[in-house]
Protein backbone atom coordinates (compact mmCIF):
# COMPACT_ATOMS: atom_id res chain seq x y z
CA UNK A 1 1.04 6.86 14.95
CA UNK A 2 -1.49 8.33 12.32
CA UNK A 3 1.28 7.96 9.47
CA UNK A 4 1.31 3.99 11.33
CA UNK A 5 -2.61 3.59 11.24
CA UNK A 6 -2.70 4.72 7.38
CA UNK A 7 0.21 2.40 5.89
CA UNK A 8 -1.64 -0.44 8.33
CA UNK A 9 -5.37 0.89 6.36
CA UNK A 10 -3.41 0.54 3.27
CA UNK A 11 -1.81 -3.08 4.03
CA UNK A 12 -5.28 -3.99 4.82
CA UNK A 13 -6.79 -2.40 1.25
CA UNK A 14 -4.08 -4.68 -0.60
CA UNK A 15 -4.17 -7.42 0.94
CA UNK A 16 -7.59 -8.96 0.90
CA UNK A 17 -10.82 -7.08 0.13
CA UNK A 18 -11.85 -5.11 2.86
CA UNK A 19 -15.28 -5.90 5.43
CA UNK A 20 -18.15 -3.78 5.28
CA UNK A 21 -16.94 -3.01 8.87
CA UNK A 22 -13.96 -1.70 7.76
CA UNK A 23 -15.71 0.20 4.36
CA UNK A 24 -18.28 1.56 7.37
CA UNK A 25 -15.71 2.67 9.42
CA UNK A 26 -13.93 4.47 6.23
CA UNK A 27 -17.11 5.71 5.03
CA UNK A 28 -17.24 7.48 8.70
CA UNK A 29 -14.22 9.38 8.86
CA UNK A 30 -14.71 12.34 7.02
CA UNK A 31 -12.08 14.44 6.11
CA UNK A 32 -12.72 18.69 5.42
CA UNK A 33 -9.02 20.27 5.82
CA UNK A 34 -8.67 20.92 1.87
CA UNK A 35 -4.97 19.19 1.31
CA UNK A 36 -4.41 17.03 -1.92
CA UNK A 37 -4.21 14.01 1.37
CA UNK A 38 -7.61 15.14 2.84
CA UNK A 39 -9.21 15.36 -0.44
CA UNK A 40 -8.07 11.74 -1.50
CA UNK A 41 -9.05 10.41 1.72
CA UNK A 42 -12.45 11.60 1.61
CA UNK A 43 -12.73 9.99 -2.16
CA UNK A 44 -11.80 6.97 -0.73
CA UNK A 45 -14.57 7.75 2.09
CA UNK A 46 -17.14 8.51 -0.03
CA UNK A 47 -16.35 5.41 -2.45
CA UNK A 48 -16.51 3.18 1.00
CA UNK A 49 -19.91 4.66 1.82
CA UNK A 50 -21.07 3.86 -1.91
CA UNK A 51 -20.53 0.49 -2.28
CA UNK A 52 -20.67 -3.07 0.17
CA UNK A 53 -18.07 -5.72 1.09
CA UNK A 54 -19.50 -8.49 -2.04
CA UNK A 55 -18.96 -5.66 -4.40
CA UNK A 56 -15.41 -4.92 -3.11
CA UNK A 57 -14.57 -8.31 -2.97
CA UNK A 58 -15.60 -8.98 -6.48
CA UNK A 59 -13.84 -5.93 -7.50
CA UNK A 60 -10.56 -7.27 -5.59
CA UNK A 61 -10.75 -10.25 -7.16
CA UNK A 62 -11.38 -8.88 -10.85
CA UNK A 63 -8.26 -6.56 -10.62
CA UNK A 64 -5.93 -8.58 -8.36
CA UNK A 65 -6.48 -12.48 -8.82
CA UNK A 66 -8.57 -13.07 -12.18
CA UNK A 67 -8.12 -16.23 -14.00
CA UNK A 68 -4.31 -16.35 -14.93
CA UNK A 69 -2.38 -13.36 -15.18
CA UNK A 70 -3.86 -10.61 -12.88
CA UNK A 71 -5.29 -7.20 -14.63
CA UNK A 72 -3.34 -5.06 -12.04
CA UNK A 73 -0.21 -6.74 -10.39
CA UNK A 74 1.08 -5.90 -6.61
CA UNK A 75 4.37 -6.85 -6.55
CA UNK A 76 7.08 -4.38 -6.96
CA UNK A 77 9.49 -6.65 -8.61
CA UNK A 78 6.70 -6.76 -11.49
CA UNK A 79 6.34 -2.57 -11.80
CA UNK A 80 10.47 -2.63 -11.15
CA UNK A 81 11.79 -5.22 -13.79
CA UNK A 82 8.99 -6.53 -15.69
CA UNK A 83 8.85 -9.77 -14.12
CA UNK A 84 7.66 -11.19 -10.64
CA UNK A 85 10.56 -12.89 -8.19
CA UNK A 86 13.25 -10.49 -10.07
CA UNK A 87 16.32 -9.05 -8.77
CA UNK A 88 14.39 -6.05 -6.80
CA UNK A 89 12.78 -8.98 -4.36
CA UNK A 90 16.26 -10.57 -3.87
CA UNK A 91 17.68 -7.21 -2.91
CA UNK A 92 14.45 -6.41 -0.45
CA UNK A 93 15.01 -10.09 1.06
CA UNK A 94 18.50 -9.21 1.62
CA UNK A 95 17.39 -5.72 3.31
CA UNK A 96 14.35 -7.38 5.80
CA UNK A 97 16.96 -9.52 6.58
CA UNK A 98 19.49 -6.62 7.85
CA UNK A 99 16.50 -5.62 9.91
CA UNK A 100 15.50 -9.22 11.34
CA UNK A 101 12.37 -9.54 9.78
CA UNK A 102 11.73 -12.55 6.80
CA UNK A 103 8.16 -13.38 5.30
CA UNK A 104 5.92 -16.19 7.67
CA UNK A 105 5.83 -19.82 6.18
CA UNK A 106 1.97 -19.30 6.19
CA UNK A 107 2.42 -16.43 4.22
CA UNK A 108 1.74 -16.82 0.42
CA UNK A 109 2.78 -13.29 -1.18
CA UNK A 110 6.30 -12.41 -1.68
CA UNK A 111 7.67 -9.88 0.68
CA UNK A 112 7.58 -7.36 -2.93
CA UNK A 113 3.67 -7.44 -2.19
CA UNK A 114 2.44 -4.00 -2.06
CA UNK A 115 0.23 -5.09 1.56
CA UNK A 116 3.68 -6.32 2.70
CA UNK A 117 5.28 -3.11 2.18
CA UNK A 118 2.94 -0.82 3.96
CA UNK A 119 3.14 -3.77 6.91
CA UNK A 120 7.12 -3.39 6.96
CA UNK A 121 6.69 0.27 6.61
CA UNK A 122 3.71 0.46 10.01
CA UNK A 123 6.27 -1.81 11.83
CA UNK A 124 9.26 0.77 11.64
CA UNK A 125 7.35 3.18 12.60
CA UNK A 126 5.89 1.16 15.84
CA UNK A 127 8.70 -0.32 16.43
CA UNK A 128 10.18 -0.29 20.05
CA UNK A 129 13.88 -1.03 19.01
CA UNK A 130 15.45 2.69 18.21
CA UNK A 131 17.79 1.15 15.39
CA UNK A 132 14.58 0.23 13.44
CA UNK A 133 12.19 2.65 13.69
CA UNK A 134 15.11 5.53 13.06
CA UNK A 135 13.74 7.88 10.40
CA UNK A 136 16.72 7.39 8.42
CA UNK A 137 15.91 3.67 8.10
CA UNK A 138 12.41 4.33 7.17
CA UNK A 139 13.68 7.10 4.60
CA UNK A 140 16.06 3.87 3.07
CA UNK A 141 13.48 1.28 3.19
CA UNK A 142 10.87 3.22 1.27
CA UNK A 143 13.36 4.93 -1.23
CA UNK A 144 14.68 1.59 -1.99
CA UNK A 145 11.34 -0.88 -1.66
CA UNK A 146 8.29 1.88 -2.28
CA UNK A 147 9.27 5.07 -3.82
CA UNK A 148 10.55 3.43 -7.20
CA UNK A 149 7.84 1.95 -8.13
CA UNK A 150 4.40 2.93 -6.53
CA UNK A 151 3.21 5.57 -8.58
CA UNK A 152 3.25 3.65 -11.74
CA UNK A 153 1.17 0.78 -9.65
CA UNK A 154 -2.02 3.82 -8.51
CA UNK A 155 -1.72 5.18 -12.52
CA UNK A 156 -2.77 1.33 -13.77
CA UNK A 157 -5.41 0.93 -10.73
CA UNK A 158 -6.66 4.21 -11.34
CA UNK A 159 -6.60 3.88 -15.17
CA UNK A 160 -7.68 0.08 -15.00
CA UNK A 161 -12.04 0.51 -16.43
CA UNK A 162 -13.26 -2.13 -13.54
CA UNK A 163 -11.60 0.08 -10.88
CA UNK A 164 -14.20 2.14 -8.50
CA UNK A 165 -13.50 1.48 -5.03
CA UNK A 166 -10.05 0.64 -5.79
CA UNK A 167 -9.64 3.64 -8.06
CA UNK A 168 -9.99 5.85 -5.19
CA UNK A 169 -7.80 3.66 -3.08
CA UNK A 170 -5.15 4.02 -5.40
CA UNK A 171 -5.47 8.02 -5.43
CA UNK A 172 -5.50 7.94 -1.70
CA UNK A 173 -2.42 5.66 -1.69
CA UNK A 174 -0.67 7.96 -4.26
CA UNK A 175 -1.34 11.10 -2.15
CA UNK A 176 -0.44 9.59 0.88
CA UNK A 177 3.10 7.97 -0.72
CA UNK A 178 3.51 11.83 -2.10
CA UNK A 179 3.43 13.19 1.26
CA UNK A 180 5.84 10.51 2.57
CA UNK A 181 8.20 11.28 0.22
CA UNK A 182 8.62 14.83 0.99
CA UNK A 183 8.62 14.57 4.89
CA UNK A 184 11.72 12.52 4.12
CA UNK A 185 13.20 14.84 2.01
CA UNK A 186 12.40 17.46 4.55
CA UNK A 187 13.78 15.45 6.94
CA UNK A 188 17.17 14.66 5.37
């Protein structure tokens, strides 16, 4: 459930910018083990406790929405081909489809959306069907729809010069998609 809660903190992150309930709560859970995932969590903690929800949002918008072409895209297609609504999003359409699940009419973002993603990813894990929430289908999903392409999306964050709360964000989310990547491997 704890690898559940993070990708759902993470959806959250990347999809809008976050309350100052949520930046509280953040702020609040301190981390002290020492691992590279502890560390970037409480970076992300102490960024949370630095700033407020305007300043995030502001931030948010700078990076992610701006006036035309966003400074820092979140769509995997983008990081993957070069372009947005490429062949990687056809080929992740084709894949939520194999496991029931297709993008809500209300829902602006393409599924490639890095909030989506984490969403898909928090849902396999939850799930209550066996077939879906399978390690080896989460392994497939995020080799094929994560892995490829989320490292090079936390080194622009991180190196983007209006990036502070979403700087640390990005390290956490780098850490954290490190980690997932070798419990697979571990796993098979």
């Amino acid at each position: 459930m704890a690898r559940a809660d993070l990708y759902g903190t993470l959806a959250t992150l990347f999809c809008r910018p976050p309350s100052q309930e949520l930046l509280d709560r953040i702020a609040a859970v301190a981390q002290s083990e020492g691992s590279l995932l502890d560390d970037a969590w409480q970076e992300l903690a102490e960024a949370a406790g630095r700033t407020d929800a305007e300043a995030v949002r502001q931030e948010y918008e700078d990076l992610f929405i701006g006036v035309g072409k966003p400074a820092v895209m979140l769509y995997g297609s983008y990081y993957l081909s070069g372009f947005l609504m490429e062949k990687p999003l056809v080929a992740l359409r084709t894949d939520l489809a194999q496991l029931g699940l297709q993008r809500p009419e209300t829902v602006a973002e393409s599924e490639d959306h890095l909030a989506m993603l984490c969403e898909v990813m928090r849902y396999l894990i939850t799930s209550d069907d066996v077939m879906q929430s399978a390690l080896p289908v989460q392994k497939k999903f995020f080799a094929d729809h994560l892995q490829p392409w989320v490292d090079n999306f936390c080194t622009t964050l991180e190196a983007y010069p209006g990036a502070m709360f979403y700087a640390a964000a990005a390290r956490f989310a780098r850490r954290f998609f490190e980690v997932e990547a070798q419990a697979f491997d571990l796993f098979g």
